[in-house]
Protein backbone atom coordinates (compact mmCIF):
# COMPACT_ATOMS: atom_id res chain seq x y z
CA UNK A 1 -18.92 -24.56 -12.48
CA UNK A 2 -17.39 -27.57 -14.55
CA UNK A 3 -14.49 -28.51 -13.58
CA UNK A 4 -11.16 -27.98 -16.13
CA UNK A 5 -8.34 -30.20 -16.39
CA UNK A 6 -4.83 -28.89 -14.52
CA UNK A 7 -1.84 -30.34 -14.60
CA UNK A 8 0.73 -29.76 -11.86
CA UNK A 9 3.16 -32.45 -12.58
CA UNK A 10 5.40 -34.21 -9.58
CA UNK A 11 7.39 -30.92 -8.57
CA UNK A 12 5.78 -29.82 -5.84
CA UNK A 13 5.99 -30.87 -1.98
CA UNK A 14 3.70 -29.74 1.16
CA UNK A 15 5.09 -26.97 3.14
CA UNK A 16 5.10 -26.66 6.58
CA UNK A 17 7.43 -23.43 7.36
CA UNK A 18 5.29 -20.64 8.66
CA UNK A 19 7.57 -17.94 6.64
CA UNK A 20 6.75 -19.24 3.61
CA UNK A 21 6.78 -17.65 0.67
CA UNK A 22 4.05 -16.23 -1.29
CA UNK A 23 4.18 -18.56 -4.32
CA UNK A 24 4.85 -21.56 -2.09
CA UNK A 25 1.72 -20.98 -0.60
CA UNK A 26 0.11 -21.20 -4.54
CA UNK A 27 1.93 -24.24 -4.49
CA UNK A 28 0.32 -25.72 -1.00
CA UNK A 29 -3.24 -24.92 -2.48
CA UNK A 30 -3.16 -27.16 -5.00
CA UNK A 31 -0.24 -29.88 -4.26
CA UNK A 32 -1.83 -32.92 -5.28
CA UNK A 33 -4.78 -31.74 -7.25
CA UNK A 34 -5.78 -32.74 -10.87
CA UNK A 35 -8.74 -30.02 -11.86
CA UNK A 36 -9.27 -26.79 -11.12
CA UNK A 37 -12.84 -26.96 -9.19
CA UNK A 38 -14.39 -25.01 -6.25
CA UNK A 39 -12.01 -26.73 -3.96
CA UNK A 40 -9.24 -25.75 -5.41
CA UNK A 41 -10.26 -22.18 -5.89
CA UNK A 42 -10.87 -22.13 -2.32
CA UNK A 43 -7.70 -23.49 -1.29
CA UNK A 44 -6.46 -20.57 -3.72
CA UNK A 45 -8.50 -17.89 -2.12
CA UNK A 46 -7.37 -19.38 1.54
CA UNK A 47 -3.56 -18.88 0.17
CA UNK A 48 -4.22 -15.68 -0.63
CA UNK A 49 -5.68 -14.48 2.34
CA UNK A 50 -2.81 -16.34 4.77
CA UNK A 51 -0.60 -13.74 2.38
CA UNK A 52 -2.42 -11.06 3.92
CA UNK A 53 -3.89 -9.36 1.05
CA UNK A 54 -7.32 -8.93 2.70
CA UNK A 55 -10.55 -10.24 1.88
CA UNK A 56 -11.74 -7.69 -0.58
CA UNK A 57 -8.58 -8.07 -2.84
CA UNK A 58 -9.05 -11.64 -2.58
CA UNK A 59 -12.19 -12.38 -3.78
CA UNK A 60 -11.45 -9.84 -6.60
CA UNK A 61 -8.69 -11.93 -7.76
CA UNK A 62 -10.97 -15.32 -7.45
CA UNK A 63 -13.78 -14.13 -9.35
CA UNK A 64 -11.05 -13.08 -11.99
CA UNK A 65 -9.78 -16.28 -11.67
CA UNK A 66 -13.52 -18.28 -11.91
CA UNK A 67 -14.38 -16.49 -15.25
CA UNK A 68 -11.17 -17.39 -16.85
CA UNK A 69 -11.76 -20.97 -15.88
CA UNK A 70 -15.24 -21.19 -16.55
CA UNK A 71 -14.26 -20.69 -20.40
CA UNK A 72 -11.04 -22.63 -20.59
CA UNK A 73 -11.51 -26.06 -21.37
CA UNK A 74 -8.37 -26.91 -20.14
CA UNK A 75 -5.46 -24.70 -17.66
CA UNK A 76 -2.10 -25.88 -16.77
CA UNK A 77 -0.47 -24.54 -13.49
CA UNK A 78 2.19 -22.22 -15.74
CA UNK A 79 -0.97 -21.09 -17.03
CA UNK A 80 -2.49 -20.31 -13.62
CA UNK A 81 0.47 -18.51 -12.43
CA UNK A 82 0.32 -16.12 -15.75
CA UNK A 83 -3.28 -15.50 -14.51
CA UNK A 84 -2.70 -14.80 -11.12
CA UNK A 85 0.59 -12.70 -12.05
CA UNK A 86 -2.04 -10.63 -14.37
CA UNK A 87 -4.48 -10.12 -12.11
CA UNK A 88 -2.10 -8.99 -9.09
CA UNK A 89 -0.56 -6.65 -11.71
CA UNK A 90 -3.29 -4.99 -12.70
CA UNK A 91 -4.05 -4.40 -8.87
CA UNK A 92 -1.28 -2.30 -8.18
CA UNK A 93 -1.47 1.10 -9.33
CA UNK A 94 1.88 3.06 -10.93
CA UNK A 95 3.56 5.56 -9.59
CA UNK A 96 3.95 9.31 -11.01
CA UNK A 97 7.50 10.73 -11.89
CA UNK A 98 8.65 12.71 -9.25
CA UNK A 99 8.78 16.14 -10.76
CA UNK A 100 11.77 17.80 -12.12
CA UNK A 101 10.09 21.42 -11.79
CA UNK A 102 9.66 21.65 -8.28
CA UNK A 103 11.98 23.10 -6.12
CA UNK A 104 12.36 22.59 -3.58
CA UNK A 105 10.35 19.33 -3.79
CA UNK A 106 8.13 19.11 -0.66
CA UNK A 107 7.86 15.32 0.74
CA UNK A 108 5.80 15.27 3.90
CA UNK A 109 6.48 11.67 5.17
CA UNK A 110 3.63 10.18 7.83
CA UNK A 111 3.29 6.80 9.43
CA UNK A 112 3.03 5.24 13.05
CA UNK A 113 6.24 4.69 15.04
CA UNK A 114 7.88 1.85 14.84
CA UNK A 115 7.17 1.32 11.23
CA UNK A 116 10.70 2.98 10.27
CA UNK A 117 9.99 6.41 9.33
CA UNK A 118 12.55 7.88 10.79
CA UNK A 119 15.16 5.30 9.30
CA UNK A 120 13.62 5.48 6.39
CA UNK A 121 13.70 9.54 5.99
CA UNK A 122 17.82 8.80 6.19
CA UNK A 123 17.55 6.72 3.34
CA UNK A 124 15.64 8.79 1.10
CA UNK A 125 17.77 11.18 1.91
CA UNK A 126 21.17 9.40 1.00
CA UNK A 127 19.49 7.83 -1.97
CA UNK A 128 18.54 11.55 -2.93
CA UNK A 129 21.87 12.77 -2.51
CA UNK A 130 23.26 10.14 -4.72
CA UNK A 131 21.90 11.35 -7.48
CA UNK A 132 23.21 14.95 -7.27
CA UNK A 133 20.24 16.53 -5.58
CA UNK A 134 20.78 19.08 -2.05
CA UNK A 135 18.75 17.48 0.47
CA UNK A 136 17.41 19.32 3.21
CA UNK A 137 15.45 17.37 6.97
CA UNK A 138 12.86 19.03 9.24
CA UNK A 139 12.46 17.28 12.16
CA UNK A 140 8.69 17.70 12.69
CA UNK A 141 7.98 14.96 14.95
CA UNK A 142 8.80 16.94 18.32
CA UNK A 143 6.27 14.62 20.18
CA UNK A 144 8.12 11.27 20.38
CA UNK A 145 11.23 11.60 22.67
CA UNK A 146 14.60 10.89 21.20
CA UNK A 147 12.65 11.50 18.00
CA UNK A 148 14.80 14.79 16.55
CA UNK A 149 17.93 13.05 17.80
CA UNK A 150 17.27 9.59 15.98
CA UNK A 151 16.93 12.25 12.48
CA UNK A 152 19.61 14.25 13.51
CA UNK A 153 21.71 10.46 13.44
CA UNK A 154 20.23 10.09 10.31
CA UNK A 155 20.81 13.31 8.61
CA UNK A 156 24.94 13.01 9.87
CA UNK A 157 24.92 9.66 8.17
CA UNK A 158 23.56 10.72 4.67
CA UNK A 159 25.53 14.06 4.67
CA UNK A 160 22.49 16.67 4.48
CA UNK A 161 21.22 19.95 6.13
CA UNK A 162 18.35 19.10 9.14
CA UNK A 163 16.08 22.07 10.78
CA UNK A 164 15.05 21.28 14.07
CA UNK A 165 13.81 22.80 17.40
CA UNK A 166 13.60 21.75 20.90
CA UNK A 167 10.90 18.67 22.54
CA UNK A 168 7.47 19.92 22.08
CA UNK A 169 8.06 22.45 19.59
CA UNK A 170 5.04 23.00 17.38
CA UNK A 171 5.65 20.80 14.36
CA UNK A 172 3.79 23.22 11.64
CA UNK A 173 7.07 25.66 12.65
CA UNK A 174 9.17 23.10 12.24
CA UNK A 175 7.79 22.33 8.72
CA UNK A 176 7.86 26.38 7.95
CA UNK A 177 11.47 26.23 8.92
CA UNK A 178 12.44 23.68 6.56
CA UNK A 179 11.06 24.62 3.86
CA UNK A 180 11.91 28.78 4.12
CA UNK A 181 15.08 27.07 4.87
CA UNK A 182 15.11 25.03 1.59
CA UNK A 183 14.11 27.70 -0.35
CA UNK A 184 17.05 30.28 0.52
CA UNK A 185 19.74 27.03 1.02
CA UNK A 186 18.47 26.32 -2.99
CA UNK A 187 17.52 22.79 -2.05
CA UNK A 188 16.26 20.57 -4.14
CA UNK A 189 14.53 18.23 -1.84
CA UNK A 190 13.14 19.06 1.77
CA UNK A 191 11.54 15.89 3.42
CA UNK A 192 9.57 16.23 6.70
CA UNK A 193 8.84 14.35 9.55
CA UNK A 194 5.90 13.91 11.89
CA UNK A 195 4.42 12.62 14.22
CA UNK A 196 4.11 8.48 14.31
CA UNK A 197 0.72 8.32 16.40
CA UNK A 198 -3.13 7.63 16.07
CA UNK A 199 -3.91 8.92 19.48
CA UNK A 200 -7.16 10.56 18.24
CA UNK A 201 -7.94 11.31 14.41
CA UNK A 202 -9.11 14.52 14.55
CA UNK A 203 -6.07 15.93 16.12
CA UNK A 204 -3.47 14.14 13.39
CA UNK A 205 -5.99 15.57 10.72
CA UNK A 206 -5.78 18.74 12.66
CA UNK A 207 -1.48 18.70 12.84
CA UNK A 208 -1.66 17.85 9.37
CA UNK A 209 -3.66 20.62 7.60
CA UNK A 210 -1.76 22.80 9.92
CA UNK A 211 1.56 21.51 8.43
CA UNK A 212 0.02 21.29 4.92
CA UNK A 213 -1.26 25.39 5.37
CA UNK A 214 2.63 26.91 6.66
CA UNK A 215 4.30 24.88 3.83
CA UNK A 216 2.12 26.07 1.50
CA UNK A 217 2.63 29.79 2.62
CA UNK A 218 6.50 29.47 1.46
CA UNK A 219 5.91 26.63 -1.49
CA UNK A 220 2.09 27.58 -2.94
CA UNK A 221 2.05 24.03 -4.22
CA UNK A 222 3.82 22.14 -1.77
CA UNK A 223 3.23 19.67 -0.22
CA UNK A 224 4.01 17.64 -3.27
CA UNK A 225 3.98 14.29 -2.02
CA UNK A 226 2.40 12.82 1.29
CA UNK A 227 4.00 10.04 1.61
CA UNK A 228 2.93 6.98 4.20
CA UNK A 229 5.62 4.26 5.41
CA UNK A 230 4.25 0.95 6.62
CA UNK A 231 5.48 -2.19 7.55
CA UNK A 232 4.92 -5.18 5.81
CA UNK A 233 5.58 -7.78 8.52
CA UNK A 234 2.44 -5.85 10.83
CA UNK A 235 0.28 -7.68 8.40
CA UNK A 236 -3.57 -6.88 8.86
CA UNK A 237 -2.31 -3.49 10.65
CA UNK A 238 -1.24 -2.24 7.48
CA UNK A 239 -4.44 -1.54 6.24
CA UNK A 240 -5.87 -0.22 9.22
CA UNK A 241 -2.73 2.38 9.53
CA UNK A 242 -3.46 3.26 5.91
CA UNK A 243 -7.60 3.66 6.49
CA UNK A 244 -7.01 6.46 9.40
CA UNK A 245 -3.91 7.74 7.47
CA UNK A 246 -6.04 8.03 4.61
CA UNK A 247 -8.89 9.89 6.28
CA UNK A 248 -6.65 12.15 8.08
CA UNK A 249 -4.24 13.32 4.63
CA UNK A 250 -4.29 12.87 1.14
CA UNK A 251 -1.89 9.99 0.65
CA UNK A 252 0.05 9.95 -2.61
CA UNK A 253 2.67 7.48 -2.65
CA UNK A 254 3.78 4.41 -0.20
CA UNK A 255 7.11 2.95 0.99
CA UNK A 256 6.78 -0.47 2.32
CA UNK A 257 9.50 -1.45 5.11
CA UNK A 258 11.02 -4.90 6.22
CA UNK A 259 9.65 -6.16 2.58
CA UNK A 260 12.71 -8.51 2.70
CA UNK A 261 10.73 -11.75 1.63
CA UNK A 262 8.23 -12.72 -0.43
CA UNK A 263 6.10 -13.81 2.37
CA UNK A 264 5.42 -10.54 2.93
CA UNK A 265 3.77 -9.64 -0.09
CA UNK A 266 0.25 -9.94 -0.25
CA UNK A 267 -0.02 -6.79 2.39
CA UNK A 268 1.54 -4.68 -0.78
CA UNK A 269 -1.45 -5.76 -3.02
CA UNK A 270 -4.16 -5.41 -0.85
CA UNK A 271 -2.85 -2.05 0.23
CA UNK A 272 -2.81 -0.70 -3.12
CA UNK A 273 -5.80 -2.34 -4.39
CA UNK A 274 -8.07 -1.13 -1.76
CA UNK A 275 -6.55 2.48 -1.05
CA UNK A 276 -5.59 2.89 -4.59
CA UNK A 277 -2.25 4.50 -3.71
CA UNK A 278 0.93 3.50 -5.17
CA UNK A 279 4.67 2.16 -3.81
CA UNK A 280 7.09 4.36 -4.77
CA UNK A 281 9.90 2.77 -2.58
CA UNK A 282 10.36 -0.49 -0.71
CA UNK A 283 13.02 -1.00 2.30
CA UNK A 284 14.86 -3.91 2.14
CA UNK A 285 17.28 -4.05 4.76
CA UNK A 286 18.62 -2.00 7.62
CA UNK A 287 21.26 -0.29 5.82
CA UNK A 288 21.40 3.08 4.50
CA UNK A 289 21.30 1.98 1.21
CA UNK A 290 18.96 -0.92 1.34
CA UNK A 291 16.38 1.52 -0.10
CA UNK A 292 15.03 0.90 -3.44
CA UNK A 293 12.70 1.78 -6.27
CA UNK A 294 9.88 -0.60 -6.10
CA UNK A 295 9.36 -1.83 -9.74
CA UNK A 296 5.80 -3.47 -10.14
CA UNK A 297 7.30 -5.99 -12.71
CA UNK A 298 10.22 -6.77 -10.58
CA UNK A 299 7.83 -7.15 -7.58
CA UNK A 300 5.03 -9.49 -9.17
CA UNK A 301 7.88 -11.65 -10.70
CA UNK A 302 9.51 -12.01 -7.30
CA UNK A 303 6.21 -13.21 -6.04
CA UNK A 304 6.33 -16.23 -8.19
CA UNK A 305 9.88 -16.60 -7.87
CA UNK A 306 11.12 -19.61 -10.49
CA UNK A 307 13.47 -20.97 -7.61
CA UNK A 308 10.56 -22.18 -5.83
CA UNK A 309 9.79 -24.80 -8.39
CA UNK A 310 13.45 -26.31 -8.00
């Protein structure tokens, strides 16, 4: 490959901080470089991986990124980061509306403890509540102690309706509960807990057709969203969670927790890119409201955030 003129000016500085951003990374790849050669498409692709965004969605983006070079005569870095910000675009798949005809609206949310589920159940449910809907929790994870208390917390905090049963309960009740519950309370929401563990596949596939099969028996077409919460700061684990998540359940949607800097957010792209599943929400904080609608736009531009080059 001939290598194509690049110009990336005086503006940029080695960084040694091991939180660093995302785009500061970019930057480290090619601080002091004139051309765009294999070298520094291989400082690129090393950036990219140190973002956690995985091999596979790496070497995507760098082929991408070889082809578009290989026919340019000549590629500035504004250039380059339009290119990148295209290609990690196109990688992340959007989300469906959340439909307005069913009701109640079944969201069945699964993930590993200590990822946030539980927190972030509260905060679907306040966010759902603050736009006018009745919200309604079923405390299905009756495996984890302190579990049904931690949601019961949660559900007093938000201000919404929680069906539970004692430790040990079977969790497919629970579920049938909530939503038989939903139905007669009028509810226009019912989300679900369950159990945070990947003791052994079979069983969590097992626990979670038999939750799928009773919540279908009240709500034919429920569930209507499976919905996997992972944590962006476990890195590398975040694709394995969403592999055996993936072969237990259909996965339909994402929320990504602690995503509260842009270092962080490689582990969004190579989720999506490799599991095809989109982020519908992103948690930002510890507070009940630091919940919000992830935006790819606002998300891709926040990756190449224009304060980095001051």
């Amino acid at each position: 490959m001939d290598p194509k003129v690049i110009d990336f000016g005086e503006k940029f500085v080695y960084l040694h901080d091991m939180a660093i951003s995302f785009f500061q990374r970019i930057k480290r790849a090619v601080v002091g470089k004139s051309r765009v050669d294999d070298s520094t498409l291989d400082a690129i692709e090393e950036a990219l991986v140190e973002s956690d965004m995985g091999v596979d969605t790496t070497l995507k983006i760098i082929d991408n990124l070889e082809e578009r070079v290989s026919k340019d005569k000549f590629m500035s870095f504004d250039e380059l980061v339009d290119d990148l910000r295209s290609e990690i675009s196109q990688l992340i798949p959007d989300a469906a509306p959340v439909s307005t005809e069913a009701k109640p609206y079944v969201i069945l949310v699964v993930g590993v403890n200590g990822v946030g589920k539980t927190t972030t159940i509260g905060k679907l449910a306040y966010a759902f509540k603050k736009k006018g809907k009745k919200v309604i929790l079923g405390a299905a994870d009756t495996f984890r102690a302190a579990a049904v208390d931690q949601l019961q917390i949660w559900a007093d905090r938000a201000g919404v309706d929680i069906v539970r049963q004692a430790m040990g309960s079977d969790p497919a009740s629970v579920a049938f509960d909530t939503v038989k519950a939903a139905v007669a309370r009028g509810a226009d929401v019912a989300l679900i807990d369950t159990a945070g563990r990947l003791h052994n596949r079979i069983d969590l596939m097992n626990e979670l057709t038999k939750i799928r099969n009773v919540i279908r028996k009240v709500v034919p077409d429920g569930p209507h969203e499976v919905m996997l919460i992972l944590d962006a700061s476990t890195g590398q684990n975040a694709f394995q969670q969403a592999r055996e998540f993936s072969r237990a359940t259909d996965i339909t949607s994402l929320c990504i927790t602690k995503l509260d800097g842009t270092a962080k957010g490689g582990v969004v792209v190579g989720v999506c890119d490799q599991f095809h599943i989109p982020v519908r929400y992103i948690g930002v904080g510890e507070h009940i409201e630091d919940l919000k609608e992830f935006d790819k736009q606002d998300f891709v531009q926040a990756l190449f955030n224009p304060e980095d080059l001051k």
